[in-house]
N, C-alpha and C. Protein backbone atom coordinates (compact mmCIF):
# COMPACT_ATOMS: atom_id res chain seq x y z
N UNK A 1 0.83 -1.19 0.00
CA UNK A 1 0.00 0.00 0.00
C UNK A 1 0.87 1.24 0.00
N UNK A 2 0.58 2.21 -0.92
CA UNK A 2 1.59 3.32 -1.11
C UNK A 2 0.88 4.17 -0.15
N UNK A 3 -0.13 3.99 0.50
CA UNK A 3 -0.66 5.30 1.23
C UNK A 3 0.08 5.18 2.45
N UNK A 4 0.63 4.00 2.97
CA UNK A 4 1.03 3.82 4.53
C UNK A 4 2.54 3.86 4.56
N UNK A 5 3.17 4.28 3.34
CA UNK A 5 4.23 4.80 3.09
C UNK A 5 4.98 5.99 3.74
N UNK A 6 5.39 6.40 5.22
CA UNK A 6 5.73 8.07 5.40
C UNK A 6 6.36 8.73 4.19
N UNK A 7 5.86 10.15 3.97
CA UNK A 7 6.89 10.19 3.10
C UNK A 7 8.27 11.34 3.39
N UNK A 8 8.40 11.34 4.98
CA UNK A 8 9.68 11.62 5.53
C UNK A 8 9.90 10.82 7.03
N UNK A 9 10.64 10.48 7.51
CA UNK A 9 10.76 9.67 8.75
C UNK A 9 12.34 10.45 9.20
N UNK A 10 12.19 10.61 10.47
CA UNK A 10 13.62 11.25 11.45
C UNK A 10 12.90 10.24 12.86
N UNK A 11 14.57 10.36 13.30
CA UNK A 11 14.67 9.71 14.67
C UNK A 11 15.15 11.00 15.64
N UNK A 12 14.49 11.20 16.46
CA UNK A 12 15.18 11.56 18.07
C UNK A 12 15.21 10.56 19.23
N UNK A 13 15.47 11.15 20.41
CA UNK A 13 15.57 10.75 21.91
C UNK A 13 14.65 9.97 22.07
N UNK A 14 14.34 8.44 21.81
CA UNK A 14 13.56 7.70 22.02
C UNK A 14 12.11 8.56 21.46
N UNK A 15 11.97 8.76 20.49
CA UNK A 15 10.73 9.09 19.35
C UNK A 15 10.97 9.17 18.02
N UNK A 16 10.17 8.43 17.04
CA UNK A 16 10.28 8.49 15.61
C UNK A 16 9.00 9.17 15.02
N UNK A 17 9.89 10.20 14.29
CA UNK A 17 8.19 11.17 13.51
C UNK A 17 8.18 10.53 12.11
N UNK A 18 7.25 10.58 11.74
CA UNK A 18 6.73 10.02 10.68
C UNK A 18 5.73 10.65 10.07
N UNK A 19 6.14 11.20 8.38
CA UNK A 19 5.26 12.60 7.81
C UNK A 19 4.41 11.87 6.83
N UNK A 20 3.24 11.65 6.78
CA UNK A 20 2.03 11.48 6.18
C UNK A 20 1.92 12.07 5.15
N UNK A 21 0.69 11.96 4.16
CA UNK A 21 -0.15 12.65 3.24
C UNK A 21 -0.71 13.91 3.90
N UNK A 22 -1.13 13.35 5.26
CA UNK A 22 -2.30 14.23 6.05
C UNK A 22 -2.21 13.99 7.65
N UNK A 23 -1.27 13.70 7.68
CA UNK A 23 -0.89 13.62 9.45
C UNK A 23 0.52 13.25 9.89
N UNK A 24 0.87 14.05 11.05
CA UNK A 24 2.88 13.64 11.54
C UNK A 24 2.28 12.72 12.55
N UNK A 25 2.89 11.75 12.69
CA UNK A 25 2.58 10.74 13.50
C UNK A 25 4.45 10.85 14.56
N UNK A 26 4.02 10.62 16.17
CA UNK A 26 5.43 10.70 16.83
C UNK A 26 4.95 9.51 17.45
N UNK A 27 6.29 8.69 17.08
CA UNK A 27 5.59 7.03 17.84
C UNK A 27 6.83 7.06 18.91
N UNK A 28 6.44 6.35 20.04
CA UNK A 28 7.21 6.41 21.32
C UNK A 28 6.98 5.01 21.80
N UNK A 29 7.78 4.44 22.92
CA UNK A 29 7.63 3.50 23.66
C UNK A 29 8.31 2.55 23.10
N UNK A 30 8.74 1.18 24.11
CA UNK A 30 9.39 0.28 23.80
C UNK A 30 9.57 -0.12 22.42
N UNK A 31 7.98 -0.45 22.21
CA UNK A 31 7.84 -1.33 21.04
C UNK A 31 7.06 -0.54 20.16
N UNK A 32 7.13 0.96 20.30
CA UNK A 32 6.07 1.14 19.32
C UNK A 32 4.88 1.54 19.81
N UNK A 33 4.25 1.44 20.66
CA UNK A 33 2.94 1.27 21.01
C UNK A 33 2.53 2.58 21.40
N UNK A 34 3.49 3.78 21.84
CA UNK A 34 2.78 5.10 22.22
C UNK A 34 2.66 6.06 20.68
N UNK A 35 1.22 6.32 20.09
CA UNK A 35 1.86 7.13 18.74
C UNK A 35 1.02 7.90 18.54
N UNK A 36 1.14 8.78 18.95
CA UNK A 36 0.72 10.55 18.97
C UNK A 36 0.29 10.84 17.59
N UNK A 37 -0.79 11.54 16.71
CA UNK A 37 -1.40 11.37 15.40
C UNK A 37 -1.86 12.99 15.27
N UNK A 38 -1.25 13.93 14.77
CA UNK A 38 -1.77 14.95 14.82
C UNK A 38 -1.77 15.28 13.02
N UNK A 39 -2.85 15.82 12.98
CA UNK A 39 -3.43 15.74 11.33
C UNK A 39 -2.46 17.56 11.21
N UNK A 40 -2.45 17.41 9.62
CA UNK A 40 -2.01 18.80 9.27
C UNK A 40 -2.69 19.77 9.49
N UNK A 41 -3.84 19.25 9.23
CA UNK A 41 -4.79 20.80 9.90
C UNK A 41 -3.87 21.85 11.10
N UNK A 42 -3.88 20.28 12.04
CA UNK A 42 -3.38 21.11 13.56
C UNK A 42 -2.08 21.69 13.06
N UNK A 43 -1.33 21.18 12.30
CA UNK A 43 0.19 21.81 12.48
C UNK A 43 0.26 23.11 12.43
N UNK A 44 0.36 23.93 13.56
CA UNK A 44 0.39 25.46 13.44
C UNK A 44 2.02 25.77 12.59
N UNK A 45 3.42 25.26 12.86
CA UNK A 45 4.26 25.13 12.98
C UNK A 45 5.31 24.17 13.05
N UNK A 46 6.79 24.47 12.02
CA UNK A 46 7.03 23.34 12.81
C UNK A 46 8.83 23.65 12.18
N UNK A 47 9.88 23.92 13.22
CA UNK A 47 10.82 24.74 13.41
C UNK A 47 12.16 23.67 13.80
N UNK A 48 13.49 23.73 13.29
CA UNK A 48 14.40 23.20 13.63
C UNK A 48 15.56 24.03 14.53
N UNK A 49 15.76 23.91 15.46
CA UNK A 49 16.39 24.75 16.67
C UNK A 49 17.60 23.68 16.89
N UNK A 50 19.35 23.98 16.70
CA UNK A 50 20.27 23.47 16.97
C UNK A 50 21.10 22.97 15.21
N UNK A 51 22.36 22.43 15.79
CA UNK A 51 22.77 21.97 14.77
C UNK A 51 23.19 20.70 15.01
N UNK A 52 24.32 20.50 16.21
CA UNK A 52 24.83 18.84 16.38
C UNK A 52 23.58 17.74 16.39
N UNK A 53 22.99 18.07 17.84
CA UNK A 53 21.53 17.79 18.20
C UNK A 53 20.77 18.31 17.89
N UNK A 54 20.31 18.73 17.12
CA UNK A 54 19.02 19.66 16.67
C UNK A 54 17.64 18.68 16.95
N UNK A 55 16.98 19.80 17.06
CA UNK A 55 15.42 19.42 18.16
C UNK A 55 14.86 20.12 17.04
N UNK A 56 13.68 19.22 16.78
CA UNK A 56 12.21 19.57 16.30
C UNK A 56 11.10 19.99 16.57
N UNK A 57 10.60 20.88 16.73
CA UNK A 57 9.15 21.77 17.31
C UNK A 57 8.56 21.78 16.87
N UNK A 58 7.17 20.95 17.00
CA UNK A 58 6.07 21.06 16.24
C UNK A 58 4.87 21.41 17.03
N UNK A 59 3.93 22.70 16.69
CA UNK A 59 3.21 23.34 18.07
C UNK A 59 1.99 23.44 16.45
N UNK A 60 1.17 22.91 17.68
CA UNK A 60 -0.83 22.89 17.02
C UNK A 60 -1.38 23.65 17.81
N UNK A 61 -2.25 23.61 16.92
CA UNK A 61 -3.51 25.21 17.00
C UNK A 61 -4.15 25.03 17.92
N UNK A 62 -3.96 23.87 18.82
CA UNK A 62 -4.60 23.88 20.13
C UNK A 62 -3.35 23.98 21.15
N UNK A 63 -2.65 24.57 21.25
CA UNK A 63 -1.42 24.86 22.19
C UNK A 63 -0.53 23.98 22.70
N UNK A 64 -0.41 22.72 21.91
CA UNK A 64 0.47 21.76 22.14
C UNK A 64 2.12 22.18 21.79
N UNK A 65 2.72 21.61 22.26
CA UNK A 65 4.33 21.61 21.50
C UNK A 65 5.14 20.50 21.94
N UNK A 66 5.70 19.70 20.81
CA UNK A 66 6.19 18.38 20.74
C UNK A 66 7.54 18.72 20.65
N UNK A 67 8.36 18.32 21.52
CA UNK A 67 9.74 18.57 20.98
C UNK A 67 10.15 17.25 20.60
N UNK A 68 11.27 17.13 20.32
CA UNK A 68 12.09 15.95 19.05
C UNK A 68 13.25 15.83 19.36
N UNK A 69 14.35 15.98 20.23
CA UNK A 69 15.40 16.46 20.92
C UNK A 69 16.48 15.23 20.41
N UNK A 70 17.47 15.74 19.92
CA UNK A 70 18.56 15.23 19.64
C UNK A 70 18.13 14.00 18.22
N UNK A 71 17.80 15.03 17.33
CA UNK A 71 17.96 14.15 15.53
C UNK A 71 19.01 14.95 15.43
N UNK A 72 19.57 13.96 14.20
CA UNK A 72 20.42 14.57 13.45
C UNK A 72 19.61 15.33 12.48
N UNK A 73 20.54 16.92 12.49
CA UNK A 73 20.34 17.92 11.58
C UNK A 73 19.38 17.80 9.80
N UNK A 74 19.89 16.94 9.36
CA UNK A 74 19.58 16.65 7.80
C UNK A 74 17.98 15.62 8.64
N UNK A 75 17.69 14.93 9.40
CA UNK A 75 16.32 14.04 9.24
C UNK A 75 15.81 15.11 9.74
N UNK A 76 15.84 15.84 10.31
CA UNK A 76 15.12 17.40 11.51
C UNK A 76 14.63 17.96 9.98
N UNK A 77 15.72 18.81 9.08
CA UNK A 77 15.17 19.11 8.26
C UNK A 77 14.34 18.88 7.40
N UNK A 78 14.22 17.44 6.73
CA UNK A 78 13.36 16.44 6.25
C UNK A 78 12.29 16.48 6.60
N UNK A 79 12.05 16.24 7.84
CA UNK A 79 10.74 16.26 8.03
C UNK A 79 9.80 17.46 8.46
N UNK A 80 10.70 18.80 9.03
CA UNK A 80 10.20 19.55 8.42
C UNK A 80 9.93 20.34 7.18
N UNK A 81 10.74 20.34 6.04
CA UNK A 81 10.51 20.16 4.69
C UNK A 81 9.08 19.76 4.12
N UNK A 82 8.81 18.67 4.66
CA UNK A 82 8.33 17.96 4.63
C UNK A 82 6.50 18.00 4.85
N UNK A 83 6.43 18.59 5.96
CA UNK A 83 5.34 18.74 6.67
C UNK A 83 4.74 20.59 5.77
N UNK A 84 5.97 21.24 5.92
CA UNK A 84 5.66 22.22 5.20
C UNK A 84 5.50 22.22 3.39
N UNK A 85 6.02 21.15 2.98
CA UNK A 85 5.50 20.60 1.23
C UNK A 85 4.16 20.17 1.75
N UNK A 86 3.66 19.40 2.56
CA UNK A 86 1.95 19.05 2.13
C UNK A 86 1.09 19.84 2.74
N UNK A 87 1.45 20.58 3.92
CA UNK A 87 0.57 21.96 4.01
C UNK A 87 0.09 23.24 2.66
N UNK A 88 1.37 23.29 1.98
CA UNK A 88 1.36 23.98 0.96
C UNK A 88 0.24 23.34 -0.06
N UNK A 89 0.57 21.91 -0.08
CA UNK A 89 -0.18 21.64 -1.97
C UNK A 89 -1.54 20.94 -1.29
N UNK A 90 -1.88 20.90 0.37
CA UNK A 90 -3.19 20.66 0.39
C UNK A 90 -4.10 22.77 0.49
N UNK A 91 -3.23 23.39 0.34
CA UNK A 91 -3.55 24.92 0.57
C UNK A 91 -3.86 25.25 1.92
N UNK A 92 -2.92 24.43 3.36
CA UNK A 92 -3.51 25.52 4.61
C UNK A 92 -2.45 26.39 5.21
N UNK A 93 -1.67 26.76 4.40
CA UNK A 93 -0.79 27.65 4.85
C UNK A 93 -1.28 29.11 4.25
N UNK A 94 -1.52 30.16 5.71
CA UNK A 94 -1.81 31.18 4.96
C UNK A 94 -1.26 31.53 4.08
């Protein structure tokens, strides 16, 4: 199935984001089992802060903020790239 495909994935500090068609998914826990699903709608934002360790910020329109702490630089960027390419070509970026 090409839909269940991410089509950007970065690793931090025990969390993997994973960029959708239409949702960043942050999966946590041993095995997988904790995975946070926030649709693009919500993505108010979403910002790369650092360079060795660089941390990922992703803050929704309901006042959340996810940090991502310690990816490497180039997957940080990726997936925000990323999140900001399908905001654009679904049109919710002012």
């Amino acid at each position: 199935m090409e839909h269940n495909r991410p089509l950007a994935q970065g690793a931090g500090t025990n969390v993997v984001v994973n960029v959708y068609p239409d949702r960043v998914e942050l999966v946590s826990g041993w095995q997988g089992q904790n995975v946070v699903a926030v649709g693009l709608r919500q993505v108010v934002d979403a910002t790369v802060r650092g360079v060795i360790n660089a941390t990922l910020i992703i803050e929704t329109n309901d006042g959340r903020r996810m940090d991502v702490e310690r990816m490497a630089l180039p997957d940080a960027r990726q997936v925000k790239e990323a999140i900001e390419r399908q905001k654009k070509t679904a049109g919710l970026y002012e």
